[in-house]
Protein backbone atom coordinates (compact mmCIF):
# COMPACT_ATOMS: atom_id res chain seq x y z
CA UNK A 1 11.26 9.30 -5.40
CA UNK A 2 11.71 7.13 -2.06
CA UNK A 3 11.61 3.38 -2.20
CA UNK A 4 9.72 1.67 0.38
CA UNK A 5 9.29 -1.82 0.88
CA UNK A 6 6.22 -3.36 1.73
CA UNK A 7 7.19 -5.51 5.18
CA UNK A 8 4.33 -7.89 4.49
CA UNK A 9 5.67 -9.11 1.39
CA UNK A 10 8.70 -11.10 4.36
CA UNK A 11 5.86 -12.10 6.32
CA UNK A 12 7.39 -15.97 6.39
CA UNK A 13 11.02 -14.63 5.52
CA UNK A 14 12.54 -15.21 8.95
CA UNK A 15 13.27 -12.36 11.89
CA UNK A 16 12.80 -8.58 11.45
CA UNK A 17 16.20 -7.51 11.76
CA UNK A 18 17.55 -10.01 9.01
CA UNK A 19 14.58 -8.64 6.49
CA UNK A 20 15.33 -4.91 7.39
CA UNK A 21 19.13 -5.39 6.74
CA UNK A 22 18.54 -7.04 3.57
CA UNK A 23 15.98 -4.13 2.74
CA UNK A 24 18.24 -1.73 3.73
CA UNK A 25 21.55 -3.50 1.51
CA UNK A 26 19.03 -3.38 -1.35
CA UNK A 27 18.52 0.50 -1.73
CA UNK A 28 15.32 1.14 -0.05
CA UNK A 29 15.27 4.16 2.56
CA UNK A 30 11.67 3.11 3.73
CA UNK A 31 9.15 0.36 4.85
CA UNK A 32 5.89 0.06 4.81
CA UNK A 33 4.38 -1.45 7.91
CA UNK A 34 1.35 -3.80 8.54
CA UNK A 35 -0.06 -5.53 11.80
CA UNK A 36 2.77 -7.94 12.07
CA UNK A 37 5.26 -5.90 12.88
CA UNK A 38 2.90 -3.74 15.66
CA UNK A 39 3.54 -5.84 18.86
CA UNK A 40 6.70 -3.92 20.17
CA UNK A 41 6.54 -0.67 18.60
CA UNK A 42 9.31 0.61 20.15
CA UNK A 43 11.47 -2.12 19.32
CA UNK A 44 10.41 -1.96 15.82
CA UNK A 45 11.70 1.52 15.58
CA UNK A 46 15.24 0.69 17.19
CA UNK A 47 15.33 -1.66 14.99
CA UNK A 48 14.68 0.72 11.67
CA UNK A 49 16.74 3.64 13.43
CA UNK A 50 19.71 1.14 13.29
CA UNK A 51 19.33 -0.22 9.81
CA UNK A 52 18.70 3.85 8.77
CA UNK A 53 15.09 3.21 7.43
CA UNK A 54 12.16 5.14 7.83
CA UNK A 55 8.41 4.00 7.62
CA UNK A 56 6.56 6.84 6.39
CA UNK A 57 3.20 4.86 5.58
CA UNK A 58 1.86 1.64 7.71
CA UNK A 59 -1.44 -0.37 7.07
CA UNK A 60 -3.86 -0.14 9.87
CA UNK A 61 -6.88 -2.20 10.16
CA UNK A 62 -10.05 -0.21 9.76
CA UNK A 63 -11.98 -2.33 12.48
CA UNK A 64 -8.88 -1.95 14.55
CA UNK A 65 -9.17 2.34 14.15
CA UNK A 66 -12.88 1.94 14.24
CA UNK A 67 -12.67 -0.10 17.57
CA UNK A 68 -9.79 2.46 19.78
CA UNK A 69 -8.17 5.21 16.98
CA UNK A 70 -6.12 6.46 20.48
CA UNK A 71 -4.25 2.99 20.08
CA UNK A 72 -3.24 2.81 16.62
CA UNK A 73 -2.65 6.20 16.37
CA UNK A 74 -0.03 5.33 19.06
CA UNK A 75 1.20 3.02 17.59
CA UNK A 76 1.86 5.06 14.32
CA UNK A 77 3.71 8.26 16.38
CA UNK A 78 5.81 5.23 17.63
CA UNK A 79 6.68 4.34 14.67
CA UNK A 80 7.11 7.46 13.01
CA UNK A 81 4.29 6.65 10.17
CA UNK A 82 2.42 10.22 8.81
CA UNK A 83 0.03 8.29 7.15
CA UNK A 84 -1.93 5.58 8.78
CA UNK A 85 -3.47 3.38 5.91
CA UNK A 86 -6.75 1.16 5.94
CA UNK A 87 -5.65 -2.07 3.45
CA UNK A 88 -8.38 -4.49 2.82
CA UNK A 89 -12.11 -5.61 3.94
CA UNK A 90 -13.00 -9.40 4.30
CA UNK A 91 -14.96 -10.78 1.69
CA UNK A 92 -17.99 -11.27 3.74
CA UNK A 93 -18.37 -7.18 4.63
CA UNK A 94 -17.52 -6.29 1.17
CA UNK A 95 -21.12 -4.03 -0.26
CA UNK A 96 -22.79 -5.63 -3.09
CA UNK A 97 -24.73 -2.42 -4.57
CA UNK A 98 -23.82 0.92 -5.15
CA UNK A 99 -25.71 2.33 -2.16
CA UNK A 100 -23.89 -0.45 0.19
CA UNK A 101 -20.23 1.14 -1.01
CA UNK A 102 -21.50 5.03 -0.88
CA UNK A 103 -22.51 3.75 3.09
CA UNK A 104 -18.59 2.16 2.93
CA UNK A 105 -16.90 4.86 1.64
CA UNK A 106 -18.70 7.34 4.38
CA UNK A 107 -17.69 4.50 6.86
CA UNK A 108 -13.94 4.78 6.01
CA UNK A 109 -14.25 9.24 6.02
CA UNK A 110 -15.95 8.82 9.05
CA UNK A 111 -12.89 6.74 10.48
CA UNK A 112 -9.99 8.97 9.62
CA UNK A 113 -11.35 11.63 11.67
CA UNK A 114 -9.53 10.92 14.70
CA UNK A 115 -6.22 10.64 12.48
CA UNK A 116 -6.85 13.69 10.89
CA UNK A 117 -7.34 15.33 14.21
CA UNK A 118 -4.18 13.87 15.49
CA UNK A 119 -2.11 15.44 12.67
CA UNK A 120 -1.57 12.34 10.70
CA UNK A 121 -3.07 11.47 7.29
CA UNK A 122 -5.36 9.16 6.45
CA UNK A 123 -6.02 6.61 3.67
CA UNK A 124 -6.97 3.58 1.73
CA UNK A 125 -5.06 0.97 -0.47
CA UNK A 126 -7.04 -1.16 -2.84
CA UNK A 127 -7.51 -4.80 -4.28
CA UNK A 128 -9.53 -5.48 -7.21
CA UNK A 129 -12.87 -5.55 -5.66
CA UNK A 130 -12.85 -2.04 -5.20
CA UNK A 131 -12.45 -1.93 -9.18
CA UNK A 132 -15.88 -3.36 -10.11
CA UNK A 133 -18.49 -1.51 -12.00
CA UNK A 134 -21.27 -0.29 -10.65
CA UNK A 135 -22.59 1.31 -13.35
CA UNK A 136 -20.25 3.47 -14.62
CA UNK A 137 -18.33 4.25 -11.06
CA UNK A 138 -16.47 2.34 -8.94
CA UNK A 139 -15.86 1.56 -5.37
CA UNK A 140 -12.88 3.31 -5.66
CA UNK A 141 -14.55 6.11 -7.12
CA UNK A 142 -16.76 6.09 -4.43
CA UNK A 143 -14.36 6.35 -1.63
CA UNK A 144 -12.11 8.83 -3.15
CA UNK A 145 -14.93 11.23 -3.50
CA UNK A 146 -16.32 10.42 -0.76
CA UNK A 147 -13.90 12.96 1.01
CA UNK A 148 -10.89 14.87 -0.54
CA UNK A 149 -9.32 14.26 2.46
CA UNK A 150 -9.38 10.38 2.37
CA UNK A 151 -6.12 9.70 0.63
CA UNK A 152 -5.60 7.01 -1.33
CA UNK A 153 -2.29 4.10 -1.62
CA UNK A 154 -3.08 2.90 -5.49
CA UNK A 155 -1.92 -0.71 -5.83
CA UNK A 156 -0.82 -0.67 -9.22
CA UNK A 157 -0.64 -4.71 -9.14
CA UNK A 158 -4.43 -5.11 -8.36
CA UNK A 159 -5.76 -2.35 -10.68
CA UNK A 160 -4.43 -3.74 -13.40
CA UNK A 161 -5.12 -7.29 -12.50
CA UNK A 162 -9.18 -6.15 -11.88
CA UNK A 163 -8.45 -5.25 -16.01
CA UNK A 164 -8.34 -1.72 -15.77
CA UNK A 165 -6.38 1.25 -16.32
CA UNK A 166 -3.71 2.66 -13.43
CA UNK A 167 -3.78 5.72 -15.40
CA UNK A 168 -6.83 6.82 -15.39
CA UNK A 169 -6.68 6.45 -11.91
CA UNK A 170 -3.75 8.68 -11.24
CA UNK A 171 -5.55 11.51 -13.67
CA UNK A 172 -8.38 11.63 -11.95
CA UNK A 173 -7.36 11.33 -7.85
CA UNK A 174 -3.18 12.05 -8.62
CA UNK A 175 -4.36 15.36 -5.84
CA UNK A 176 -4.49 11.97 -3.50
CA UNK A 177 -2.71 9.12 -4.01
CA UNK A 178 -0.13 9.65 -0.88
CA UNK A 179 2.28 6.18 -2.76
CA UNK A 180 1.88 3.61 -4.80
CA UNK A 181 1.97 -0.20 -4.62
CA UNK A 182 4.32 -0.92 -7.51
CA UNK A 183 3.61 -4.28 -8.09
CA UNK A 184 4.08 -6.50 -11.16
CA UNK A 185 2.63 -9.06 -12.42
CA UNK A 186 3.71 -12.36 -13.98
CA UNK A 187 3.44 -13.24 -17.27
CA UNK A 188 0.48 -15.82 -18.12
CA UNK A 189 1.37 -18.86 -16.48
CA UNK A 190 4.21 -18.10 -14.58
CA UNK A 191 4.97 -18.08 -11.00
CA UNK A 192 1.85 -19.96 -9.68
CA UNK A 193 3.71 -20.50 -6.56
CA UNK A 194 3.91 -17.07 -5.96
CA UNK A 195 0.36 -16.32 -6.98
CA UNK A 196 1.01 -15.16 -10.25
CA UNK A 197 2.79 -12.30 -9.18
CA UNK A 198 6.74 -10.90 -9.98
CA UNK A 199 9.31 -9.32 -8.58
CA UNK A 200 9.13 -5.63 -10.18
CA UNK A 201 10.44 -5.23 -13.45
CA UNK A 202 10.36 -8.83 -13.76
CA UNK A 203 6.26 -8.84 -14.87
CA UNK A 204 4.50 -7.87 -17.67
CA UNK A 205 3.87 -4.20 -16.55
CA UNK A 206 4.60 -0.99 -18.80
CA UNK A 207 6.24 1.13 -15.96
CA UNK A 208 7.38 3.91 -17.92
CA UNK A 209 4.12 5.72 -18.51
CA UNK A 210 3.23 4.85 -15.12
CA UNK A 211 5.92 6.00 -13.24
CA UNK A 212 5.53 9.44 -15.91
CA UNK A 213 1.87 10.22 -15.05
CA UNK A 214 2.61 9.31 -10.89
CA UNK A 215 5.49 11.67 -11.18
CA UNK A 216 3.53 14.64 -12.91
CA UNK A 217 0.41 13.90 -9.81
CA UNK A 218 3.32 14.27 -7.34
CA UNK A 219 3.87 10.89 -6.11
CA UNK A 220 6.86 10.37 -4.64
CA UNK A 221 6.44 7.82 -2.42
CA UNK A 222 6.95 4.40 -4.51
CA UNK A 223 5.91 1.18 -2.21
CA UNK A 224 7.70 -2.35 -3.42
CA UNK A 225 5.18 -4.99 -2.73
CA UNK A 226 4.94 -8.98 -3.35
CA UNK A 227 2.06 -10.66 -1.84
CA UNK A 228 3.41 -14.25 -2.10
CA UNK A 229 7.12 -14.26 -2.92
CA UNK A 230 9.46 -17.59 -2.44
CA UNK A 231 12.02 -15.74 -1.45
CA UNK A 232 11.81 -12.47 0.14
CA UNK A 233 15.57 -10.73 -0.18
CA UNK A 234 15.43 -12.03 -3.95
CA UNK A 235 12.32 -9.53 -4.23
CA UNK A 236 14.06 -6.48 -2.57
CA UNK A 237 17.12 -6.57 -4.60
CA UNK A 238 15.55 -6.99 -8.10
CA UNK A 239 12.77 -4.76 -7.05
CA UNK A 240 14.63 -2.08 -6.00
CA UNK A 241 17.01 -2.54 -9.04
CA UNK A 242 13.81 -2.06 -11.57
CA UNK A 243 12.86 0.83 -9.41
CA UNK A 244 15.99 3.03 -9.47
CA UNK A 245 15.80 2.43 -13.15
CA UNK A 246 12.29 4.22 -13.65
């Protein structure tokens, strides 16, 4: 199992080299990167080369790979990323129908082409909108079968917060989740400053036959994420804690 360490989650935590240190004191080999930390590629990777970190997975905006796949593919070799990640869709271009996400989840196929063709993998993370029913299949669904080869980052956080079940999930795409979001959440009421989320193993989540039924599909690749945390180096350290204890 390698712990990763979504970089998003220090978004407003202060400079790069201060967050990767931390990350790096805390136990995690890995990061996970997003946008943010895309400007200076190279820089970015001096900078994990020196703290001894790795970032084997980074989220790439699907417009962005859409628009010029050459430059974010790039970007990714840079960076030494294998698998180049599509993370959200704004709210306005989600589908409302089941035909509109069947036409979404040939969208996103269509888009990893290029990545698969430059030797890198290709996949998507989800929220909870990709958790809705459609009539007995989800979005998710959708896009998974879409193509075997679309891989998929399962945000444990969000599928449980949509209200339904990681596990079934893993059982039936295990063959491609590439990692997991392991992300808790707070218990009712709590943490409303940090959007009702928790530091892992600090939640409400039932990790053990989670982390049993990812380790059984294969998934070794376990990504600490926080999408609103006050402070930042709090969440690494008791994250990576909980983690190590799975």
């Amino acid at each position: 199992m390698q712990l990763s360490y979504q970089l998003y989650s220090a978004r407003n935590a202060g400079a790069l080299e201060d967050i990767l240190d931390a990350v790096a004191k805390a136990g995690f080999t890995a990061v996970e990167g997003y946008g943010g930390v895309y400007g200076d590629p190279q820089k970015t990777r001096a900078a994990l080369d020196a703290h001894g970190l790795t970032m084997p997975g980074g989220h790439f905006a699907l417009w962005d790979v859409e628009a010029d796949a050459a430059a974010q593919i790039e970007i990714a070799r840079a960076l030494g990323v294998q698998t180049m990640i599509a993370p959200f869709l704004m709210p306005d271009d989600r589908p409302t129908d089941r035909a509109g996400w069947e036409a979404f989840a040939t969208r996103v196929a269509e888009a990893g082409k290029p990545v698969r063709d430059a030797g890198l993998a290709w996949g998507w993370h989800n929220h909870d909108f990709e958790l809705v029913d459609l009539g007995g299949v989800t979005p998710l669904d959708l896009i998974a079968q879409a193509d075997a080869d679309t891989m998929l980052e399962l945000d444990i956080g969000w599928v449980n917060r949509a209200g339904a079940d990681p596990l079934r999930y893993i059982a039936d795409y295990g063959s491609q989740i590439v990692s997991a979001h392991i992300k808790d959440i707070a218990p009712e009421g709590e943490a409303r400053d940090e959007d009702g989320w928790a530091d892992v193993g600090q939640g409400v989540t039932d990790w053990g036959p989670i982390h049993a039924a990812l380790k059984a599909a294969g998934v070794t690749l376990y990504v600490a994420e926080h999408d609103n945390p006050s402070d930042a180096v709090r969440f690494a350290r008791r994250s990576a804690q909980a983690m190590k204890s799975f």
